[in-house]
Structures are given as C-alpha cells and as structure tokens.
PDB file of N, CA and C in Angstrom:
ATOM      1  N   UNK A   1     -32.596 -47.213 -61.750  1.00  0.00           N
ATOM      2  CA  UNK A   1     -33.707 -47.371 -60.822  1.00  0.00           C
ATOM      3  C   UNK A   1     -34.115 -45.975 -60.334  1.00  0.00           C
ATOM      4  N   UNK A   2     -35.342 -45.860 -60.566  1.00  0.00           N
ATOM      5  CA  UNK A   2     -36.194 -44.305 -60.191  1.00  0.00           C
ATOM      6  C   UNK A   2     -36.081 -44.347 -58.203  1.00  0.00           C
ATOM      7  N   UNK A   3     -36.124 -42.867 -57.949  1.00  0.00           N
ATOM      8  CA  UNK A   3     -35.752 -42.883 -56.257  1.00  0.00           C
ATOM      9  C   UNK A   3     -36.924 -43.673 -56.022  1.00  0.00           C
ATOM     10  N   UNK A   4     -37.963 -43.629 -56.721  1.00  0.00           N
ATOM     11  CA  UNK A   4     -39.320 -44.065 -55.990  1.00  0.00           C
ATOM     12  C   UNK A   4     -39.069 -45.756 -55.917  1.00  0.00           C
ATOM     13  N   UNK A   5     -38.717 -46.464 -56.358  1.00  0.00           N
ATOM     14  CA  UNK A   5     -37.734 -47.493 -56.680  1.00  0.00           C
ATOM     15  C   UNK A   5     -37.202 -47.997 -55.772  1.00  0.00           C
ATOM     16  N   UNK A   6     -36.303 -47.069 -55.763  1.00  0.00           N
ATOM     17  CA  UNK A   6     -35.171 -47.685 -55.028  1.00  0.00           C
ATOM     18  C   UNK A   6     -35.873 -47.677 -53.517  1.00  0.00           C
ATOM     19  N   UNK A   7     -36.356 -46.737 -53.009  1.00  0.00           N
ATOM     20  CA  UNK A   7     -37.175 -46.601 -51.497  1.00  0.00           C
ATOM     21  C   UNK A   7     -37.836 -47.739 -51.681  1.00  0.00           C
ATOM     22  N   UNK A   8     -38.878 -47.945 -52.328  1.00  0.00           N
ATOM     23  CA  UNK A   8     -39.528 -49.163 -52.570  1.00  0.00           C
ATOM     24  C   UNK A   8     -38.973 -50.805 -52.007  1.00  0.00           C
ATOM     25  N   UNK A   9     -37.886 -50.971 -52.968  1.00  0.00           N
ATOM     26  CA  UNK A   9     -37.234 -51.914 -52.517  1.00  0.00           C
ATOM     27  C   UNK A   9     -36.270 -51.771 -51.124  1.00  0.00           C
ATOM     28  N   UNK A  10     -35.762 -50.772 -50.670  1.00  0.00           N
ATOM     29  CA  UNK A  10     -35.559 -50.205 -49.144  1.00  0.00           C
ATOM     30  C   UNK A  10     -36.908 -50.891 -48.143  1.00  0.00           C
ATOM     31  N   UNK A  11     -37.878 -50.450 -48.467  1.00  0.00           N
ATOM     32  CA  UNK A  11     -39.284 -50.451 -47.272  1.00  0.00           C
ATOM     33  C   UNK A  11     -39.041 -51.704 -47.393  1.00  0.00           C
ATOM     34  N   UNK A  12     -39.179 -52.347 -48.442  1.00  0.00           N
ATOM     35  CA  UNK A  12     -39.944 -54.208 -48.518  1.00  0.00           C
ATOM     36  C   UNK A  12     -38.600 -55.064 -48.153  1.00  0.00           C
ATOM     37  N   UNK A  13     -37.504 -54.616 -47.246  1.00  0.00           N
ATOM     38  CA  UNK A  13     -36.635 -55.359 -47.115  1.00  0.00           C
ATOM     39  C   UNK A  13     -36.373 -55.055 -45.912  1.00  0.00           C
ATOM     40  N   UNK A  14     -36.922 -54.168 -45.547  1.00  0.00           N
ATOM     41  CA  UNK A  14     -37.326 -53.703 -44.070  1.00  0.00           C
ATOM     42  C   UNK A  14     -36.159 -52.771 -43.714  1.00  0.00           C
ATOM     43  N   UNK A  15     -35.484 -52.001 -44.608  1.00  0.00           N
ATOM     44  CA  UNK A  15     -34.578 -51.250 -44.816  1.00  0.00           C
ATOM     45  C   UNK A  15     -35.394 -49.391 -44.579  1.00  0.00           C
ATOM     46  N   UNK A  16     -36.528 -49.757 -43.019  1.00  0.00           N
ATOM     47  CA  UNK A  16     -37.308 -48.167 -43.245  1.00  0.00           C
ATOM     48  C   UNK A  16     -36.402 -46.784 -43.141  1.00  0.00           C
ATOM     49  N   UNK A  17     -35.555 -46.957 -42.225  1.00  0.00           N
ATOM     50  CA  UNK A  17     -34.422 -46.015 -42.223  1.00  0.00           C
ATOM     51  C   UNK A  17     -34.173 -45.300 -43.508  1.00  0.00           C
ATOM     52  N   UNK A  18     -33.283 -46.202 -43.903  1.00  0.00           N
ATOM     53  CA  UNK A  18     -32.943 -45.667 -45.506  1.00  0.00           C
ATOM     54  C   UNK A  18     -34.097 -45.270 -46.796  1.00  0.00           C
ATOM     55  N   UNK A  19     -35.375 -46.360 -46.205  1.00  0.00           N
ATOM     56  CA  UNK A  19     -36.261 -46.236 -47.531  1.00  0.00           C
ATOM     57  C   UNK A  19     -36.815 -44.636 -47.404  1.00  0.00           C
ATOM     58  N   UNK A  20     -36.989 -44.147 -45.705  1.00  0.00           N
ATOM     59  CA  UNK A  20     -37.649 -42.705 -45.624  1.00  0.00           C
ATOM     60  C   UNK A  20     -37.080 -41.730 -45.889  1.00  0.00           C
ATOM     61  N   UNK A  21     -35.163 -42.013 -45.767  1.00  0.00           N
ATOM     62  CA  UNK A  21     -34.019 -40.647 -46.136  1.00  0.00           C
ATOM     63  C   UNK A  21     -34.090 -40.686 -47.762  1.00  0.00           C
ATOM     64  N   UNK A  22     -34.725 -41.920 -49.315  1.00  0.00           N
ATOM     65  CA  UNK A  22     -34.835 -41.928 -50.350  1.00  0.00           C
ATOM     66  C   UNK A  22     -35.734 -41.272 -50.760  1.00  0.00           C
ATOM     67  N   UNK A  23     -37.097 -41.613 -49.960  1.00  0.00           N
ATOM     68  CA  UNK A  23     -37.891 -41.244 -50.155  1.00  0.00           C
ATOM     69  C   UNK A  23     -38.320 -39.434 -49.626  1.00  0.00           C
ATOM     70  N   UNK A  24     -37.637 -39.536 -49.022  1.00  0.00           N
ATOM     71  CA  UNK A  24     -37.710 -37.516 -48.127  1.00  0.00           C
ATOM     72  C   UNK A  24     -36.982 -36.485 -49.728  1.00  0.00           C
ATOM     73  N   UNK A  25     -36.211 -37.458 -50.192  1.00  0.00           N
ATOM     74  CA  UNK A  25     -35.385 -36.959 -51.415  1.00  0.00           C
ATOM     75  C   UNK A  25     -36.182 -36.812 -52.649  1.00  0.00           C
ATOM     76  N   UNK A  26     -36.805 -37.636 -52.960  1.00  0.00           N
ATOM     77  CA  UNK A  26     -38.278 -37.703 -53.558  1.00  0.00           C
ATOM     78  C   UNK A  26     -39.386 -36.715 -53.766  1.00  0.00           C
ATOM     79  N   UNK A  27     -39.546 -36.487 -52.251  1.00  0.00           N
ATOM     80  CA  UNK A  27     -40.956 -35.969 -51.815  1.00  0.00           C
ATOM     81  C   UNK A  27     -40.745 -34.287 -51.582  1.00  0.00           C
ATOM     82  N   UNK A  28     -39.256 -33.618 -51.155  1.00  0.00           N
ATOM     83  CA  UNK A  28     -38.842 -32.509 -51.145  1.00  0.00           C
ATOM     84  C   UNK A  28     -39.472 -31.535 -52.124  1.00  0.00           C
ATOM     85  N   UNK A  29     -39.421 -31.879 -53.661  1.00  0.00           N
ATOM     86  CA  UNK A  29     -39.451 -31.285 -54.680  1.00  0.00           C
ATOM     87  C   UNK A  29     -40.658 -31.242 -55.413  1.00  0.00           C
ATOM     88  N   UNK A  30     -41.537 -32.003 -54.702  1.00  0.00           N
ATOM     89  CA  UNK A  30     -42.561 -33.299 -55.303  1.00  0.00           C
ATOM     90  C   UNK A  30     -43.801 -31.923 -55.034  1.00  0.00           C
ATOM     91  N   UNK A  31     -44.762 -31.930 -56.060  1.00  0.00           N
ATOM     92  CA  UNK A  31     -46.218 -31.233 -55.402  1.00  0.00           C
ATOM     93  C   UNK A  31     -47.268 -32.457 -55.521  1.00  0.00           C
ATOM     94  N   UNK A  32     -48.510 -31.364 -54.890  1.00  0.00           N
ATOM     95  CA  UNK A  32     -49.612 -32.300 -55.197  1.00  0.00           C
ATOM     96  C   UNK A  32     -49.851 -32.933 -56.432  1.00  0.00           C
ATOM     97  N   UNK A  33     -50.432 -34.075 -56.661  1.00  0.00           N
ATOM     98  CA  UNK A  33     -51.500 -34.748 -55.169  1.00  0.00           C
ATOM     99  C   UNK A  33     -49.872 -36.100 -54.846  1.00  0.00           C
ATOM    100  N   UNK A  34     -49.096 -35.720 -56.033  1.00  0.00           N
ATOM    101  CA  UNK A  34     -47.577 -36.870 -55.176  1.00  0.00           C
ATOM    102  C   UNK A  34     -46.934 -36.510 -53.727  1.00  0.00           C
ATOM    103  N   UNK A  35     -46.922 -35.765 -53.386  1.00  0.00           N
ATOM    104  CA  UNK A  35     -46.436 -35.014 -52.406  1.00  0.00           C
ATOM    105  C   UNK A  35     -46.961 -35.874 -51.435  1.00  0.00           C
ATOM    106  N   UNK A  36     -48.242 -35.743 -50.938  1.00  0.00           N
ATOM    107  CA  UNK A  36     -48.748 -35.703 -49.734  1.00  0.00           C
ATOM    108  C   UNK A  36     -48.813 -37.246 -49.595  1.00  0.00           C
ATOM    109  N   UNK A  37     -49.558 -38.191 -50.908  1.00  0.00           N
ATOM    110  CA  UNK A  37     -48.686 -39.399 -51.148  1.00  0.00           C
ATOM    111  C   UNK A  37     -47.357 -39.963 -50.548  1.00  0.00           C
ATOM    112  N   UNK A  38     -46.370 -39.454 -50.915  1.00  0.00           N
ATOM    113  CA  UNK A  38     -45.040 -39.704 -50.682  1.00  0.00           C
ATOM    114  C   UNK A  38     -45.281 -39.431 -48.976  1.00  0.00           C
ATOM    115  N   UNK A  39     -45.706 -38.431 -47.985  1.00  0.00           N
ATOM    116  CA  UNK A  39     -45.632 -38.285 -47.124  1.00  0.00           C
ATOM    117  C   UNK A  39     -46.360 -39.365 -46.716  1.00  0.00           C
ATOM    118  N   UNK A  40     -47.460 -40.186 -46.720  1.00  0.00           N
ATOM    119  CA  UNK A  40     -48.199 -41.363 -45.824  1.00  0.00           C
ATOM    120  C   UNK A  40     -46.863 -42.282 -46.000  1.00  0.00           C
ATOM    121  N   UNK A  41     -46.345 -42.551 -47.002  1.00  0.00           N
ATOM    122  CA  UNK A  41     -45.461 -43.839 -47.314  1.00  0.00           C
ATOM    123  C   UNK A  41     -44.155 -43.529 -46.621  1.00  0.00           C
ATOM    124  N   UNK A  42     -44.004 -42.221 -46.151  1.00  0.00           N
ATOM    125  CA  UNK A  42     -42.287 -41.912 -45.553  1.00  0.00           C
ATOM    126  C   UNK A  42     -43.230 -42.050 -43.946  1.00  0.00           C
ATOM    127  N   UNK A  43     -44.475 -41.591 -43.266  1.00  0.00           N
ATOM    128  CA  UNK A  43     -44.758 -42.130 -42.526  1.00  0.00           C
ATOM    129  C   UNK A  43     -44.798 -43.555 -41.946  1.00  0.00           C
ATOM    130  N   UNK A  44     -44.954 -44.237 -42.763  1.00  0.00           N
ATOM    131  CA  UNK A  44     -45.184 -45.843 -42.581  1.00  0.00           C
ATOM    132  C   UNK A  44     -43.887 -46.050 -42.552  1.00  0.00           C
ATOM    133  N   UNK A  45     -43.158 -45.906 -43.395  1.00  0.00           N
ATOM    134  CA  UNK A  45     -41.549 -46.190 -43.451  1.00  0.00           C
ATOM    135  C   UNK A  45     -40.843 -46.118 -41.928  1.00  0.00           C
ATOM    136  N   UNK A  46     -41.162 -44.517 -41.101  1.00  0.00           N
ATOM    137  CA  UNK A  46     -40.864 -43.928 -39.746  1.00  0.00           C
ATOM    138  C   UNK A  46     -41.545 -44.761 -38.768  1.00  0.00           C
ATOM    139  N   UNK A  47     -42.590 -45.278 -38.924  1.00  0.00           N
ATOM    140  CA  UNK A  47     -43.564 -45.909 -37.907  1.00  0.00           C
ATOM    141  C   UNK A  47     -42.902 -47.231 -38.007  1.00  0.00           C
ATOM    142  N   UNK A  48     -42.473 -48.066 -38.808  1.00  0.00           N
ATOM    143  CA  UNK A  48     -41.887 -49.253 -38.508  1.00  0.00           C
ATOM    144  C   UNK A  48     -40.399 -49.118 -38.328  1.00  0.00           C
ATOM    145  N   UNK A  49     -39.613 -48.180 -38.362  1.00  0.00           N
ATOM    146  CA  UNK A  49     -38.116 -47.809 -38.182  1.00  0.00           C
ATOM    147  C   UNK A  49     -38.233 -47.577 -36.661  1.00  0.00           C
ATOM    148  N   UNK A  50     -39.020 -46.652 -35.898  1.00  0.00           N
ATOM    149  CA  UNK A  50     -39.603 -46.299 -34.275  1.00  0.00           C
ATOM    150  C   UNK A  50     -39.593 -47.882 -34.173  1.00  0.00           C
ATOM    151  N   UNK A  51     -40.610 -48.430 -34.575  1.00  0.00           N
ATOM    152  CA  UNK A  51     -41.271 -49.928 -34.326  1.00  0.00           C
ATOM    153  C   UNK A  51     -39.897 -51.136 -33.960  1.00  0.00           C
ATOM    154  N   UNK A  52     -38.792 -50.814 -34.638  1.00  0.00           N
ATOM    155  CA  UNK A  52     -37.414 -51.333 -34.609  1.00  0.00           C
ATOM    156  C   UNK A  52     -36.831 -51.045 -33.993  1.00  0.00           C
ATOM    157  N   UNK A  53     -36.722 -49.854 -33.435  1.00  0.00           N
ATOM    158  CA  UNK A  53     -35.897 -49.270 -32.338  1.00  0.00           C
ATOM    159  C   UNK A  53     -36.491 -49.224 -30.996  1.00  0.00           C
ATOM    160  N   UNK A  54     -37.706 -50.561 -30.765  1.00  0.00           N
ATOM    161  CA  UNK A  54     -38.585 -50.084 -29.666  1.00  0.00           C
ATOM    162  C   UNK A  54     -38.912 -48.823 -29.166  1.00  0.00           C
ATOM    163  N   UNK A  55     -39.374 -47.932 -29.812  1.00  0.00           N
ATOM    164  CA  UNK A  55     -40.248 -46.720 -29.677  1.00  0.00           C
ATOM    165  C   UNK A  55     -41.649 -47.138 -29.723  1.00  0.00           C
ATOM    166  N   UNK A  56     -42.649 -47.632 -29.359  1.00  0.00           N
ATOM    167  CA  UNK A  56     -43.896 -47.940 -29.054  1.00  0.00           C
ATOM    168  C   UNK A  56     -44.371 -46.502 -29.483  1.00  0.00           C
ATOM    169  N   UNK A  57     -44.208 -45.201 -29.040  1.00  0.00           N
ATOM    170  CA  UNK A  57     -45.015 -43.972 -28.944  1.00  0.00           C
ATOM    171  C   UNK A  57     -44.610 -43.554 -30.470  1.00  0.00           C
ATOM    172  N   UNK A  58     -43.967 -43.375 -30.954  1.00  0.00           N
ATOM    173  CA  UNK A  58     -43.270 -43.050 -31.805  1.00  0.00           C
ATOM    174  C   UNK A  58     -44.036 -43.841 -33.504  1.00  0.00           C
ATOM    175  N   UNK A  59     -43.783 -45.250 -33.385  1.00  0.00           N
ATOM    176  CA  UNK A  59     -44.181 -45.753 -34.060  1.00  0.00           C
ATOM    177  C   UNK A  59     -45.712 -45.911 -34.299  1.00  0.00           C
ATOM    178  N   UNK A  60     -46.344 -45.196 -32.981  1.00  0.00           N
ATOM    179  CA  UNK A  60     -47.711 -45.540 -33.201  1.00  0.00           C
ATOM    180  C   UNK A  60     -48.179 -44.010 -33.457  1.00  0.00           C
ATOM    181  N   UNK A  61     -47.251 -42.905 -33.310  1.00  0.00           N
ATOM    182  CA  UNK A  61     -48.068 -41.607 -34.163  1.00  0.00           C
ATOM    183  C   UNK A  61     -47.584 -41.833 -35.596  1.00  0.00           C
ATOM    184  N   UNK A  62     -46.447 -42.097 -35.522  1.00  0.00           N
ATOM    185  CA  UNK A  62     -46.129 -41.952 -37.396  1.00  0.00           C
ATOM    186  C   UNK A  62     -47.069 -42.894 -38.040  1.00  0.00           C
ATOM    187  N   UNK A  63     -47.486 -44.133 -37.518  1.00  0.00           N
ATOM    188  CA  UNK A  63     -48.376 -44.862 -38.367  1.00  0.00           C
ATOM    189  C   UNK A  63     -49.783 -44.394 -38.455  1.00  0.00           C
ATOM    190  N   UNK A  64     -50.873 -43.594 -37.161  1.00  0.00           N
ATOM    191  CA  UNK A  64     -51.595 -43.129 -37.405  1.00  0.00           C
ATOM    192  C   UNK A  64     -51.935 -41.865 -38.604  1.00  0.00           C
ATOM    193  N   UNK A  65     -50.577 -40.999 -38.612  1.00  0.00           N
ATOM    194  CA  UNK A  65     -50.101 -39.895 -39.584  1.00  0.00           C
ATOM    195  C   UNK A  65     -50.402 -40.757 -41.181  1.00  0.00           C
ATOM    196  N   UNK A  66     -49.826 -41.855 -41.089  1.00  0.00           N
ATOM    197  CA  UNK A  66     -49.853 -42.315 -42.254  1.00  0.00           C
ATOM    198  C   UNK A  66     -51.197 -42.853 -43.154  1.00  0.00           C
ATOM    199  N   UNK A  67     -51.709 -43.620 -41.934  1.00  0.00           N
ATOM    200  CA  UNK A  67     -53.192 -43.833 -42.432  1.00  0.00           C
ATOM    201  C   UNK A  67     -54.194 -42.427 -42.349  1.00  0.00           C
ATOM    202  N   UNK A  68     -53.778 -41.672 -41.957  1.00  0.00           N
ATOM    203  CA  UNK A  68     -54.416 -40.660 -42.384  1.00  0.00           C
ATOM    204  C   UNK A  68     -54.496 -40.102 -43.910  1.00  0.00           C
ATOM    205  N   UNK A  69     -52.593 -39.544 -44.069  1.00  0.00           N
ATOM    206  CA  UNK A  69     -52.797 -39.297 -45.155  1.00  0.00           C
ATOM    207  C   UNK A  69     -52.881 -40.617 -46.522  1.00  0.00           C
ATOM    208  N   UNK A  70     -52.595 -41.515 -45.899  1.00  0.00           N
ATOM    209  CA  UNK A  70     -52.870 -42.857 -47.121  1.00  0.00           C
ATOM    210  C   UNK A  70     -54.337 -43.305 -47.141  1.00  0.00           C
ATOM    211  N   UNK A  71     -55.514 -42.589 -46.856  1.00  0.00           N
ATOM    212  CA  UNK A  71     -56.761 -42.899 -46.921  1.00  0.00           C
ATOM    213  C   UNK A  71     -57.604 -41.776 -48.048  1.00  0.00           C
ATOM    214  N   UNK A  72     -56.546 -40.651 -48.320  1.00  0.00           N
ATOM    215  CA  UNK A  72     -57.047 -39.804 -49.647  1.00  0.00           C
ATOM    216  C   UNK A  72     -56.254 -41.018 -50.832  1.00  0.00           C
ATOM    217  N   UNK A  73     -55.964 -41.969 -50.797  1.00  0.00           N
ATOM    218  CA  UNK A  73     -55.020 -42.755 -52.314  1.00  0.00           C
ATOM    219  C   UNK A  73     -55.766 -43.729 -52.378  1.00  0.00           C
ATOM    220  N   UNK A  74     -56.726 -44.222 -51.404  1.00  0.00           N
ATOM    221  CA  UNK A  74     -57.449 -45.734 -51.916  1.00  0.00           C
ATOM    222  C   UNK A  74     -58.563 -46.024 -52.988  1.00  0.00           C
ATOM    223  N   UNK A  75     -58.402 -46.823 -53.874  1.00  0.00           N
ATOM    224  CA  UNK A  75     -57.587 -48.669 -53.261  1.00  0.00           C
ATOM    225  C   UNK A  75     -56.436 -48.440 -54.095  1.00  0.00           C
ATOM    226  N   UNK A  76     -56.091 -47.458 -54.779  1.00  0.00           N
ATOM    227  CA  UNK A  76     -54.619 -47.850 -55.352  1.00  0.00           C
ATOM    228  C   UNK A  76     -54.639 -46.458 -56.030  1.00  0.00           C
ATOM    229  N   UNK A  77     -53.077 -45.999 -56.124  1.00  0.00           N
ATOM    230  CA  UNK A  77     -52.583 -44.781 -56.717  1.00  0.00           C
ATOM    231  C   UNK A  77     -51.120 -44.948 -57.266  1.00  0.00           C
ATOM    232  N   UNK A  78     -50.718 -44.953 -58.499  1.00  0.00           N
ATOM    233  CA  UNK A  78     -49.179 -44.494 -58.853  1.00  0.00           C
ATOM    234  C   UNK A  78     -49.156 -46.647 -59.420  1.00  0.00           C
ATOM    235  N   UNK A  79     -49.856 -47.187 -59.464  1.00  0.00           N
ATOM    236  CA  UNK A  79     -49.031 -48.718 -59.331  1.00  0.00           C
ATOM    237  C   UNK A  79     -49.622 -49.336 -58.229  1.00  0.00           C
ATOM    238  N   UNK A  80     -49.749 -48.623 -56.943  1.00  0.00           N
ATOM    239  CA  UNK A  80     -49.184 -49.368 -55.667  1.00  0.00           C
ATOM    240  C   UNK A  80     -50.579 -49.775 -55.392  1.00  0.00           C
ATOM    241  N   UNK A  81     -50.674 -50.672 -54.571  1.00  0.00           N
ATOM    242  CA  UNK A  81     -52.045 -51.444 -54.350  1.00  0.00           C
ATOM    243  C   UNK A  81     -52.045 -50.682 -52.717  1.00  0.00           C
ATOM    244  N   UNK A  82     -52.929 -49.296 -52.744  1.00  0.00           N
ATOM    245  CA  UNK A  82     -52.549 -48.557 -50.982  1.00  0.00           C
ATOM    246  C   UNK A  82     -53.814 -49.051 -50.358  1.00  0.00           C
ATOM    247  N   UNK A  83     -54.451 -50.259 -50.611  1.00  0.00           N
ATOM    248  CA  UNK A  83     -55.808 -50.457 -49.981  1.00  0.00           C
ATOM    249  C   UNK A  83     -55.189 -51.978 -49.197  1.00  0.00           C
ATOM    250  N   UNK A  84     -54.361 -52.329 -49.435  1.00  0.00           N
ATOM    251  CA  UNK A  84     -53.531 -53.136 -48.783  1.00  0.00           C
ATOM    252  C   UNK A  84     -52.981 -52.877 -47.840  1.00  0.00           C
ATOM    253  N   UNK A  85     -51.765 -51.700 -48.175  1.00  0.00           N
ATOM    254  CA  UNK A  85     -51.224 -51.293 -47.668  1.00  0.00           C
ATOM    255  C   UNK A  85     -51.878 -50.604 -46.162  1.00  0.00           C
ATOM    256  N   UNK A  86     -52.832 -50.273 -46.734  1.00  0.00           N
ATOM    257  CA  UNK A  86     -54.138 -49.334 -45.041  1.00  0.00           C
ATOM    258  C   UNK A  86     -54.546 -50.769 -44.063  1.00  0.00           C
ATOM    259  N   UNK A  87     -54.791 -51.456 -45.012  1.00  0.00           N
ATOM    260  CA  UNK A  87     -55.713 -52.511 -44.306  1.00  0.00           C
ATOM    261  C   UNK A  87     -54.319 -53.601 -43.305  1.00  0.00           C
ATOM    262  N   UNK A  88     -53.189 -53.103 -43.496  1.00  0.00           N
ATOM    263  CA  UNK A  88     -51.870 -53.868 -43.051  1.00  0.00           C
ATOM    264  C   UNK A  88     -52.151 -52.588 -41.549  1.00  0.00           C
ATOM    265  N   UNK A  89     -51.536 -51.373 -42.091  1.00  0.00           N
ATOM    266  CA  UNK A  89     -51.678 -50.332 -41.225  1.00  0.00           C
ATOM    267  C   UNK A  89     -52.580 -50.672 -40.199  1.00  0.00           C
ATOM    268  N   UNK A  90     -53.800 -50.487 -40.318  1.00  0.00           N
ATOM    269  CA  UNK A  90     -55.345 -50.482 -39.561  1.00  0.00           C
ATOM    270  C   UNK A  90     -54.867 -52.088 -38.696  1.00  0.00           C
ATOM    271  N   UNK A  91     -54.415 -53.239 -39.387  1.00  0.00           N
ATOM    272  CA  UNK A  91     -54.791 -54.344 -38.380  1.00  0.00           C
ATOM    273  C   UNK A  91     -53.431 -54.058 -37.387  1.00  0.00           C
ATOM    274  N   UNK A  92     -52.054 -53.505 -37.938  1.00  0.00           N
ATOM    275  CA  UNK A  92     -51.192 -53.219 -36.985  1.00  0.00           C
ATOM    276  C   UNK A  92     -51.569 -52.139 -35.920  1.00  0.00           C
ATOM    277  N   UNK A  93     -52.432 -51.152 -36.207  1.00  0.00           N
ATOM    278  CA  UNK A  93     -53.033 -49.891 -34.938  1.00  0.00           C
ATOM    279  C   UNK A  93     -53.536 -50.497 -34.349  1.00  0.00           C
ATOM    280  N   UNK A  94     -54.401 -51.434 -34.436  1.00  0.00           N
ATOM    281  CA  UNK A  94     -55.610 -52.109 -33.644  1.00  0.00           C
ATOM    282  C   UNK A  94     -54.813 -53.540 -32.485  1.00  0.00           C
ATOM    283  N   UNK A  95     -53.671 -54.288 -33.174  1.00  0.00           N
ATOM    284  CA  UNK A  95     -52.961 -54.513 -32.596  1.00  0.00           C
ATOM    285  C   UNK A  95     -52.166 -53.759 -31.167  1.00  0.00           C
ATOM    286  N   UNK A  96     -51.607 -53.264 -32.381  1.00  0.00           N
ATOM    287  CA  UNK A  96     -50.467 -51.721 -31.283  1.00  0.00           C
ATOM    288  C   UNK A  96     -49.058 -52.394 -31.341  1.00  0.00           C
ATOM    289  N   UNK A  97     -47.864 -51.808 -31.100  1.00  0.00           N
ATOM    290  CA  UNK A  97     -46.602 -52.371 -31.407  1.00  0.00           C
ATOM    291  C   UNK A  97     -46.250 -53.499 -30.634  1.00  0.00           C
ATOM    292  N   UNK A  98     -45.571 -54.521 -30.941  1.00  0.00           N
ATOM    293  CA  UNK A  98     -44.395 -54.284 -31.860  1.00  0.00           C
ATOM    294  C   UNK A  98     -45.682 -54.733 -33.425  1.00  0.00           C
ATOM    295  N   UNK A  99     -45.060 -54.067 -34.509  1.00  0.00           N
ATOM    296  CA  UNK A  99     -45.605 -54.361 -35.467  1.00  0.00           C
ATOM    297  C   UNK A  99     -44.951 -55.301 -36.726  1.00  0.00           C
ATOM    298  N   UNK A 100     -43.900 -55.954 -36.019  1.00  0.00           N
ATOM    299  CA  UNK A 100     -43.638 -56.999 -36.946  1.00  0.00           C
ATOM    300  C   UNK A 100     -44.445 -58.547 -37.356  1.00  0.00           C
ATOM    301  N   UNK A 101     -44.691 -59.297 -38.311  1.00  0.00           N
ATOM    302  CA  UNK A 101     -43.606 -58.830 -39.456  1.00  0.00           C
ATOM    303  C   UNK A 101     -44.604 -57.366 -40.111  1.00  0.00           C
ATOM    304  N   UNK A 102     -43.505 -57.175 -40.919  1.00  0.00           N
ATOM    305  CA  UNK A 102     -43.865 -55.531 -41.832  1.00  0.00           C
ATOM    306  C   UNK A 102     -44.106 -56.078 -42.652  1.00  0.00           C
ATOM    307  N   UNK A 103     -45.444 -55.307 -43.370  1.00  0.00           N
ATOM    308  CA  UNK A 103     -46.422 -55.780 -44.760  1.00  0.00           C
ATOM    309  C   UNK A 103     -44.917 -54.908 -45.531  1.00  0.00           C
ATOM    310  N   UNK A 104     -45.300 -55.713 -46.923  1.00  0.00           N
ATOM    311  CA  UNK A 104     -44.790 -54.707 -47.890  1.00  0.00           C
ATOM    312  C   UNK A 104     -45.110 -54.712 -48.857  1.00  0.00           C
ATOM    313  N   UNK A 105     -45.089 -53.687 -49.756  1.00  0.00           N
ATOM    314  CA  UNK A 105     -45.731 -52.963 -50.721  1.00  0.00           C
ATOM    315  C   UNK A 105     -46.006 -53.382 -52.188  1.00  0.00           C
ATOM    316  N   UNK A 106     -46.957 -53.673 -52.375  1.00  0.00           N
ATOM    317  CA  UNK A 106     -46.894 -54.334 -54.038  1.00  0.00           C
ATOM    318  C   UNK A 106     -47.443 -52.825 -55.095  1.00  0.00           C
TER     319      UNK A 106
END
C-alpha cells in the first residue's frame, strides 16, 4: 500500500491524527503541483483531528487553509473526486464546528 494509501484509508476512518503524520511523510519530499495538494488534504486531516479534540479555533483555521489550497485541484486531481471533497469543507465552514460526521474521500 502506497503512503498516499495508506493516509487515505487513515482520513476515511476518521483516523486524522495518523492520516496527517502519513501524509506529512508523503508531502516532505513531494514538489509541485503534489506538494501543495498534499498540504490542503493534511489540512483537512488537522481541521477534523482539532474538530475531535474540541478545538473549535483550531479546526476552523486548518479547514479554511485547506479550502484554500484545495480550490487550485477542482473538480478532481490524482483519482480523488476534490470537488466533493470542497463542497463537504464549504457546507462544514458555513456550519462551523463540531464538524462531524467527517466526509470522506473517494
């Protein structure tokens, strides 16, 4: 199983902790345009890990961070369907925390 993989199945099990320390492993070495990629998705990962640990402030900059940089990848980049993934993001900001349940990633 590729790291990108294995984080993958980490996020969608709601495992964000671990999916963002797989994915940081990933993204270290990584250049553009994967790089900055990998950074919206280790954001989202951080924004619902805050979101778990009741951090309200926390979870709501890392998720803004994320839809930032996950709005240069739409509607889809690498496989991943990230126009989903924004439109999960966007209705959880507009909400505001707690942001469960957590979308996950196809």
């Amino acid at each position: 199983m590729s790291l990108f993989d294995e984080g993958l199945a980490l996020f969608n099990a709601g495992r964000f902790y671990e999916c963002h320390e797989v994915w940081e492993d990933l993204w270290r070495p990584s250049a553009a345009p994967q790089r900055l990629f990998l950074q919206a998705l280790i954001h989202f990962a951080v924004a619902f890990y805050h979101d778990q640990q009741a951090n309200p402030t926390g979870a709501r900059r890392q998720l803004r961070k994320g839809l930032t940089k996950l709005a240069a990848y739409l509607p889809a980049y690498g496989g991943i369907d990230t126009a989903a993934l924004y439109a999960a993001g966007v209705r959880r900001w507009l909400t505001g925390p707690p942001y469960a349940p957590y979308p996950a990633i196809q």
